[in-house]
PDB file of N, CA and C in Angstrom:
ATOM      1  N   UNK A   1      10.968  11.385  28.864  1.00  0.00           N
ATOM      2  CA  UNK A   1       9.591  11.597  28.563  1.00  0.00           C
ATOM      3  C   UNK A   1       9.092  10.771  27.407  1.00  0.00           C
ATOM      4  N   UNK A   2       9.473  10.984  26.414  1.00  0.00           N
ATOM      5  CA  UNK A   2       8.817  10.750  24.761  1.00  0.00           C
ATOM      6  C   UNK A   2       9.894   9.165  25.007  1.00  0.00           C
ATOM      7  N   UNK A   3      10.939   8.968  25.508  1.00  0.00           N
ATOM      8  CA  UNK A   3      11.017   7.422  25.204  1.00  0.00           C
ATOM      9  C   UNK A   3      10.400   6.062  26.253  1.00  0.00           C
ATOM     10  N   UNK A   4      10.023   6.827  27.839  1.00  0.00           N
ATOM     11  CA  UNK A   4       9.174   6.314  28.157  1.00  0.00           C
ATOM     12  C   UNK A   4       7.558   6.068  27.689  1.00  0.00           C
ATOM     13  N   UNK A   5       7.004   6.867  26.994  1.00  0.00           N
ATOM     14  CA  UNK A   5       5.774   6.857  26.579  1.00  0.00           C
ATOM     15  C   UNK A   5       5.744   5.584  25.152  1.00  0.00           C
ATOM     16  N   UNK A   6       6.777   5.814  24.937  1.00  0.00           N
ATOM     17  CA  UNK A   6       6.612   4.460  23.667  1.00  0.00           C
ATOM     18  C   UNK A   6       6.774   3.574  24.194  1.00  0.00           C
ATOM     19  N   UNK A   7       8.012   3.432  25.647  1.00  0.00           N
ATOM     20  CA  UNK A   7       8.169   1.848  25.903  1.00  0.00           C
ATOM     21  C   UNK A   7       7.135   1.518  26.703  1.00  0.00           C
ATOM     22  N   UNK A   8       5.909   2.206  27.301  1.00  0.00           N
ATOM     23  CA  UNK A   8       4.759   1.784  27.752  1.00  0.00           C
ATOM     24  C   UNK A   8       3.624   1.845  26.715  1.00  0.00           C
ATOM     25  N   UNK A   9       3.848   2.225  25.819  1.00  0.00           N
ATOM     26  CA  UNK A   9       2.611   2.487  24.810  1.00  0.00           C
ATOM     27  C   UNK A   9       1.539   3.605  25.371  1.00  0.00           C
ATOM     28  N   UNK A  10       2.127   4.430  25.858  1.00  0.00           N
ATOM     29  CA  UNK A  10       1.149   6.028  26.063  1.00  0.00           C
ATOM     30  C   UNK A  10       1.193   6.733  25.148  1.00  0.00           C
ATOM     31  N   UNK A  11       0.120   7.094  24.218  1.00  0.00           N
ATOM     32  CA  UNK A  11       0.325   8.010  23.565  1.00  0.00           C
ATOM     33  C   UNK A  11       1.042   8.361  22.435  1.00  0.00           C
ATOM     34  N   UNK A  12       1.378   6.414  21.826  1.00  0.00           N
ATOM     35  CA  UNK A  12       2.503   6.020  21.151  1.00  0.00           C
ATOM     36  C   UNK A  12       2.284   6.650  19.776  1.00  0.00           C
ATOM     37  N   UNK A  13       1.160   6.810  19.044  1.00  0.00           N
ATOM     38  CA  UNK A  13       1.142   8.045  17.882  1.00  0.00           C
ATOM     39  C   UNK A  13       1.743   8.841  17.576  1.00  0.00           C
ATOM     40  N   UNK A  14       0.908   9.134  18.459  1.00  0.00           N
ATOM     41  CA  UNK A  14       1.573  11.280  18.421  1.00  0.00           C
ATOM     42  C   UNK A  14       3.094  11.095  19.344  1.00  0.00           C
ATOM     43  N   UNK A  15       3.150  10.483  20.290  1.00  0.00           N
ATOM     44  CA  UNK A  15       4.535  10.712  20.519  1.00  0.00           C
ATOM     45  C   UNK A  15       6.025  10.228  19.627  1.00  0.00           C
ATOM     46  N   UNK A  16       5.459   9.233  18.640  1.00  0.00           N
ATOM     47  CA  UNK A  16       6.501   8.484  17.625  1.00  0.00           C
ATOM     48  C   UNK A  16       6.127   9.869  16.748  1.00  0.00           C
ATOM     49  N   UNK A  17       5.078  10.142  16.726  1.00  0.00           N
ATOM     50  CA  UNK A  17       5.442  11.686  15.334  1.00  0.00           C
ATOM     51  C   UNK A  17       6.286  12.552  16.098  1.00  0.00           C
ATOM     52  N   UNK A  18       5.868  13.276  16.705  1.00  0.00           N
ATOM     53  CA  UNK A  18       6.572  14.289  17.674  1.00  0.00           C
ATOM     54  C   UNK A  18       8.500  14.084  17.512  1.00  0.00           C
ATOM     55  N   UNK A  19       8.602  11.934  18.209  1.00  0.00           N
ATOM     56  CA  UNK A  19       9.900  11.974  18.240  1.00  0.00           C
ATOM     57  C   UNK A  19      10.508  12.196  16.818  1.00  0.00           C
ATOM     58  N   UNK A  20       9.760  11.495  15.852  1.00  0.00           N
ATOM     59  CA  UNK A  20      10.129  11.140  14.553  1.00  0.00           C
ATOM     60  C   UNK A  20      10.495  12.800  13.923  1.00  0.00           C
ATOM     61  N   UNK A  21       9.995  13.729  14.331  1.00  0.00           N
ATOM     62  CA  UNK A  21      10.138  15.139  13.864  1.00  0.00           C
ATOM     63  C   UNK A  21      11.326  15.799  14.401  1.00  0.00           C
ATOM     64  N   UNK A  22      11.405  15.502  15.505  1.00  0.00           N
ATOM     65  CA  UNK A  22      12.465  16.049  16.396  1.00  0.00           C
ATOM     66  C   UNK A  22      14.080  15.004  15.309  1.00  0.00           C
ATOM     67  N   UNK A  23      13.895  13.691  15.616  1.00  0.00           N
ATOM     68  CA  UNK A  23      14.730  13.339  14.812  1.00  0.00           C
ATOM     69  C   UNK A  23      15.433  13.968  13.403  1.00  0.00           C
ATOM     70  N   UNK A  24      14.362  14.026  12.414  1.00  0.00           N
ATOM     71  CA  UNK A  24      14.494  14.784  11.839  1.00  0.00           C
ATOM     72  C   UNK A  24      15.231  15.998  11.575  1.00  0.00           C
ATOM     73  N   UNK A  25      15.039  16.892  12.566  1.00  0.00           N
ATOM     74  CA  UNK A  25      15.538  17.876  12.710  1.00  0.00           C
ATOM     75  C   UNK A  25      17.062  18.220  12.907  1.00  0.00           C
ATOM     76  N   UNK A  26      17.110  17.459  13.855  1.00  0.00           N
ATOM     77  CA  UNK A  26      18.152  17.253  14.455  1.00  0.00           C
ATOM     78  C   UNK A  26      19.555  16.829  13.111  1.00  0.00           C
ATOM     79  N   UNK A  27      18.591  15.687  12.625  1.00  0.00           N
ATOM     80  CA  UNK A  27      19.434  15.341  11.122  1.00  0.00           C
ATOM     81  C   UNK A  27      19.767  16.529  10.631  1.00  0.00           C
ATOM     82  N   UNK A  28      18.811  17.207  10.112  1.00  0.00           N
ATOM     83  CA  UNK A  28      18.933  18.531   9.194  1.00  0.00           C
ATOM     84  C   UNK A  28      20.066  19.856   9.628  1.00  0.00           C
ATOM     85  N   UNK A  29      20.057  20.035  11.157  1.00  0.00           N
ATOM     86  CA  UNK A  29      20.623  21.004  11.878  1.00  0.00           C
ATOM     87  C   UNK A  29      21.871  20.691  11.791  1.00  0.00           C
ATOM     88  N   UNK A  30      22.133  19.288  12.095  1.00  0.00           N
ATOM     89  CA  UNK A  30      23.504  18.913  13.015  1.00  0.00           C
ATOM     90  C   UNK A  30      24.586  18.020  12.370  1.00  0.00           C
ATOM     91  N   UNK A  31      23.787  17.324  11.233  1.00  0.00           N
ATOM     92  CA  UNK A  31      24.479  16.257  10.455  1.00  0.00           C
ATOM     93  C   UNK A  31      24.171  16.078   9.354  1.00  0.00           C
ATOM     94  N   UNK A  32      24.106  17.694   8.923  1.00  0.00           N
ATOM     95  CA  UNK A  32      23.770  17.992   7.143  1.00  0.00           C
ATOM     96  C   UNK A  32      24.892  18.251   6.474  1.00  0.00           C
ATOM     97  N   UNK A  33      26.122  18.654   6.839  1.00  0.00           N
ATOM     98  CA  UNK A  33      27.278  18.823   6.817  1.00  0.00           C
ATOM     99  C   UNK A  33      28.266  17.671   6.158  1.00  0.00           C
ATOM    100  N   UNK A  34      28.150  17.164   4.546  1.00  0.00           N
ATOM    101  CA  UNK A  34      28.340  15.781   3.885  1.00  0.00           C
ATOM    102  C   UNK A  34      30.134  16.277   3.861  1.00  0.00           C
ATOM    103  N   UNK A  35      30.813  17.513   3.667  1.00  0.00           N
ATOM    104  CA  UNK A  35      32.007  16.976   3.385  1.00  0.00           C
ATOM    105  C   UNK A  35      32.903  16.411   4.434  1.00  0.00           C
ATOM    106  N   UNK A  36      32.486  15.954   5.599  1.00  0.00           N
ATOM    107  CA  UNK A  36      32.831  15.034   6.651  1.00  0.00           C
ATOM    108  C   UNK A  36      32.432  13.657   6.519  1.00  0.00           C
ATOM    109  N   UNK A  37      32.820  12.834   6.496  1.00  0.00           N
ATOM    110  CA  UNK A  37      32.371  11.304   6.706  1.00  0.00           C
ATOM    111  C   UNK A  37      31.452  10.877   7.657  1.00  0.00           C
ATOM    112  N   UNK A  38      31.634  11.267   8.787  1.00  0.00           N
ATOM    113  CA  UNK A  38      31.131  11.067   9.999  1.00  0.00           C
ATOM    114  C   UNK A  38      30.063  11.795  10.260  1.00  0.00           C
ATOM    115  N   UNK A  39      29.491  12.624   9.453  1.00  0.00           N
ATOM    116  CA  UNK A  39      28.129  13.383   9.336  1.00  0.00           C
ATOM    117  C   UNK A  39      27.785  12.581   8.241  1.00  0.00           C
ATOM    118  N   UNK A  40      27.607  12.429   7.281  1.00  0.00           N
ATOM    119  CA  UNK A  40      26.752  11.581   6.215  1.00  0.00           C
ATOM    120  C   UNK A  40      25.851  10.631   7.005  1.00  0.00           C
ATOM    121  N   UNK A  41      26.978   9.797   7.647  1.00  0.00           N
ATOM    122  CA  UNK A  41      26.737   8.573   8.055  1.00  0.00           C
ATOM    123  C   UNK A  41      25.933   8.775   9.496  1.00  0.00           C
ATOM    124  N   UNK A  42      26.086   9.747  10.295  1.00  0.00           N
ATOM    125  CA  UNK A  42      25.065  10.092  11.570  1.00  0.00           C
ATOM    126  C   UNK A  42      23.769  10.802  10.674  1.00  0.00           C
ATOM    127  N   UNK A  43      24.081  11.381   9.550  1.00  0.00           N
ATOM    128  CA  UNK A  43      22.723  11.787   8.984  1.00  0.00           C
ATOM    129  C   UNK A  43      21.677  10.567   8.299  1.00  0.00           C
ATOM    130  N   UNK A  44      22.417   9.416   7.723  1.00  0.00           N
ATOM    131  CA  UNK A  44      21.631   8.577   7.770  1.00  0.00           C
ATOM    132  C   UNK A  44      20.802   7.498   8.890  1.00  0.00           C
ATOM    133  N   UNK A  45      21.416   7.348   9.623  1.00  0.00           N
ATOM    134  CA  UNK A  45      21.156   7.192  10.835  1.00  0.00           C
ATOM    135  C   UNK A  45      19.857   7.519  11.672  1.00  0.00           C
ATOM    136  N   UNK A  46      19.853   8.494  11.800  1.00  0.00           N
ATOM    137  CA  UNK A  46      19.041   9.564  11.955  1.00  0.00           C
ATOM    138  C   UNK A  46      17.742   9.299  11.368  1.00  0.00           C
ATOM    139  N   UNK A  47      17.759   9.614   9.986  1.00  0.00           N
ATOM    140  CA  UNK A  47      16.666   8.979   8.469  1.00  0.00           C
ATOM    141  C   UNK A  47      16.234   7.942   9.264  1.00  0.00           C
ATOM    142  N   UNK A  48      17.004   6.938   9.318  1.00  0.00           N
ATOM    143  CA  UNK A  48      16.372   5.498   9.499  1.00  0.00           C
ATOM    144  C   UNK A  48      15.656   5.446  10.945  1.00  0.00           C
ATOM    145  N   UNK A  49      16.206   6.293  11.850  1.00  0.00           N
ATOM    146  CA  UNK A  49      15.750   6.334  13.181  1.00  0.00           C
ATOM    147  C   UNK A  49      14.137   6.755  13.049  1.00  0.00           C
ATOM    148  N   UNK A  50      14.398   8.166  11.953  1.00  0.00           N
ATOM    149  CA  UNK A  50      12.594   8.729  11.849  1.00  0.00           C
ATOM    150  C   UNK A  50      11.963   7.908  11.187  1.00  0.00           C
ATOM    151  N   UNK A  51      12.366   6.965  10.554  1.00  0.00           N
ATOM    152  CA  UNK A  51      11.565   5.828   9.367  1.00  0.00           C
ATOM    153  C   UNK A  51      11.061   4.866  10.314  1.00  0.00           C
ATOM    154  N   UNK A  52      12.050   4.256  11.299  1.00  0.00           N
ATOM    155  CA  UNK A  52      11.311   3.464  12.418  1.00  0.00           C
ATOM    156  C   UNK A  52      10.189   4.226  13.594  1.00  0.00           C
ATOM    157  N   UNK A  53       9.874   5.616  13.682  1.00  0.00           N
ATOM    158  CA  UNK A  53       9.201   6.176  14.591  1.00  0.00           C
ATOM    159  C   UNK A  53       8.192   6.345  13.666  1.00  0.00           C
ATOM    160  N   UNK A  54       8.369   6.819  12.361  1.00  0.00           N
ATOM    161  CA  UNK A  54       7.125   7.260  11.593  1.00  0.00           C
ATOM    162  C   UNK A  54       6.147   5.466  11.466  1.00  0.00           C
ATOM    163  N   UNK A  55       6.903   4.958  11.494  1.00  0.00           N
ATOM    164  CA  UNK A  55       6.354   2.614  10.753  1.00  0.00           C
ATOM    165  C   UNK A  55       5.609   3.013  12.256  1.00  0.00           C
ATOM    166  N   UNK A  56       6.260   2.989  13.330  1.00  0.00           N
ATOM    167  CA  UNK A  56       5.346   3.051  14.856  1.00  0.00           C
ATOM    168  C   UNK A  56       3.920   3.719  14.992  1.00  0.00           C
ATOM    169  N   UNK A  57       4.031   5.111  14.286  1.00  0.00           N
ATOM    170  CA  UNK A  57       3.110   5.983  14.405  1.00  0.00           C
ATOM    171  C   UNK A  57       1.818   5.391  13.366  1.00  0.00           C
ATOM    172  N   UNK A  58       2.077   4.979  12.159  1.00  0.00           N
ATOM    173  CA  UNK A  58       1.547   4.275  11.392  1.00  0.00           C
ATOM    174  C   UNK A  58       0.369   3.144  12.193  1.00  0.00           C
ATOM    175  N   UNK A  59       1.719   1.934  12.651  1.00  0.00           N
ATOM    176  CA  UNK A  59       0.804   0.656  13.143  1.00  0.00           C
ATOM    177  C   UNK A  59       0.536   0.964  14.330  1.00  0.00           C
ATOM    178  N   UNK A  60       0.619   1.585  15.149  1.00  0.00           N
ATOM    179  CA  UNK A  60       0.239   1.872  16.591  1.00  0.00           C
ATOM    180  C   UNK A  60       0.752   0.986  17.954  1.00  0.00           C
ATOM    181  N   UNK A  61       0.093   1.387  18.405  1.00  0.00           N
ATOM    182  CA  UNK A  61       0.907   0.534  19.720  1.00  0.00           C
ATOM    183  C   UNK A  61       0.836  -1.273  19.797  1.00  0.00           C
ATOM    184  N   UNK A  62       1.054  -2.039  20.106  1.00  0.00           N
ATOM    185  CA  UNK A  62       0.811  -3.391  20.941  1.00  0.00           C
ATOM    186  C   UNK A  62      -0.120  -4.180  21.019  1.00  0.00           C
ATOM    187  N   UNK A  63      -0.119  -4.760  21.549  1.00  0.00           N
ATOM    188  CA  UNK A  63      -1.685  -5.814  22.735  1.00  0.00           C
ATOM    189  C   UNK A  63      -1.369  -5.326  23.634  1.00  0.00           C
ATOM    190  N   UNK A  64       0.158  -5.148  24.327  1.00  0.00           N
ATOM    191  CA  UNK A  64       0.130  -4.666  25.234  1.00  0.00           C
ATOM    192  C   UNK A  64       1.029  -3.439  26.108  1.00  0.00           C
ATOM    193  N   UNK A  65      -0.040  -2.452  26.058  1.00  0.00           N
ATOM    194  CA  UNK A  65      -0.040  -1.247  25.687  1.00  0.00           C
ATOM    195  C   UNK A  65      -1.097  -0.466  26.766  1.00  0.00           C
ATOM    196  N   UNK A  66      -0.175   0.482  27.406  1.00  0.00           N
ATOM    197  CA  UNK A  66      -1.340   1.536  28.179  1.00  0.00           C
ATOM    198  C   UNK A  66      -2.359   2.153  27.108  1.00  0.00           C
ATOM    199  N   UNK A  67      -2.492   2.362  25.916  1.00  0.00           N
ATOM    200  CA  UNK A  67      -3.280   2.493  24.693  1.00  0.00           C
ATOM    201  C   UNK A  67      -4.418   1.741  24.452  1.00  0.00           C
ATOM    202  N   UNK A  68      -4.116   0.515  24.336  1.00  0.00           N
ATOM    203  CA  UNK A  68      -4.721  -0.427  23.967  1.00  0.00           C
ATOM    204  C   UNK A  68      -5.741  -0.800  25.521  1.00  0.00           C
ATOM    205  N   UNK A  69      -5.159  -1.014  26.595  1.00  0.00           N
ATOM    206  CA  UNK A  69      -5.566  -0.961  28.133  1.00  0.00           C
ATOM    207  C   UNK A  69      -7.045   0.316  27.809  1.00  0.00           C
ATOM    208  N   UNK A  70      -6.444   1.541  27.334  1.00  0.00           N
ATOM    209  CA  UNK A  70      -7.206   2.210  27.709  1.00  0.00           C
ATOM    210  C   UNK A  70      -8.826   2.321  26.916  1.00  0.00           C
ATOM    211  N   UNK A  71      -7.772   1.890  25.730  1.00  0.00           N
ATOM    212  CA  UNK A  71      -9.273   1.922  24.636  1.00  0.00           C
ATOM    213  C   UNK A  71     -10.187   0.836  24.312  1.00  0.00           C
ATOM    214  N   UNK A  72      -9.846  -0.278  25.608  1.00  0.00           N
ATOM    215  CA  UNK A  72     -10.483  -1.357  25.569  1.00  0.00           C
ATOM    216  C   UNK A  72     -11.738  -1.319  25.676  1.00  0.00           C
ATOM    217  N   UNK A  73     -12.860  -1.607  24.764  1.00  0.00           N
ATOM    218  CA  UNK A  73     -14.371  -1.858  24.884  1.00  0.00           C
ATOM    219  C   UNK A  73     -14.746  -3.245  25.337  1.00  0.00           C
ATOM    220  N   UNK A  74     -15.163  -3.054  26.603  1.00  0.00           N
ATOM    221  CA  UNK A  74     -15.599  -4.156  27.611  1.00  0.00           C
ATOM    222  C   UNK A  74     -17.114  -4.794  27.107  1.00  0.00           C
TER     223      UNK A  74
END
């Protein structure tokens, strides 16, 4: 769902927040757990994953983009 909508540019906003939150979460739930190695390092991961969805949500979609298609003023 949510990774088709970015690789077409539907809805690429709110769906890079949405993913970027879920990411998040997921960090917090699953790979908050530092006295393992292998959680630190999936928890940063993670960070950087929501840092690239939140930069998306920011600049928005494309040129070319079901978004951009749609909000075209002719």
């Amino acid at each position: 769902g949510g990774g088709l909508a970015i690789l077409f540019g539907f809805l690429t906003r709110t769906t890079a927040l949405f993913t970027a939150g879920f990411t998040l979460l997921t960090a917090f739930l699953f790979h908050s757990n530092f006295a393992e190695g292998v959680n630190s390092l999936m928890f940063m991961k993670n960070l950087t994953i929501s840092g690239g969805f939140l930069l998306l949500a920011i600049t928005g979609p494309g040129a070319y983009s079901i978004d951009r298609l749609l909000n075209k003023k002719w």
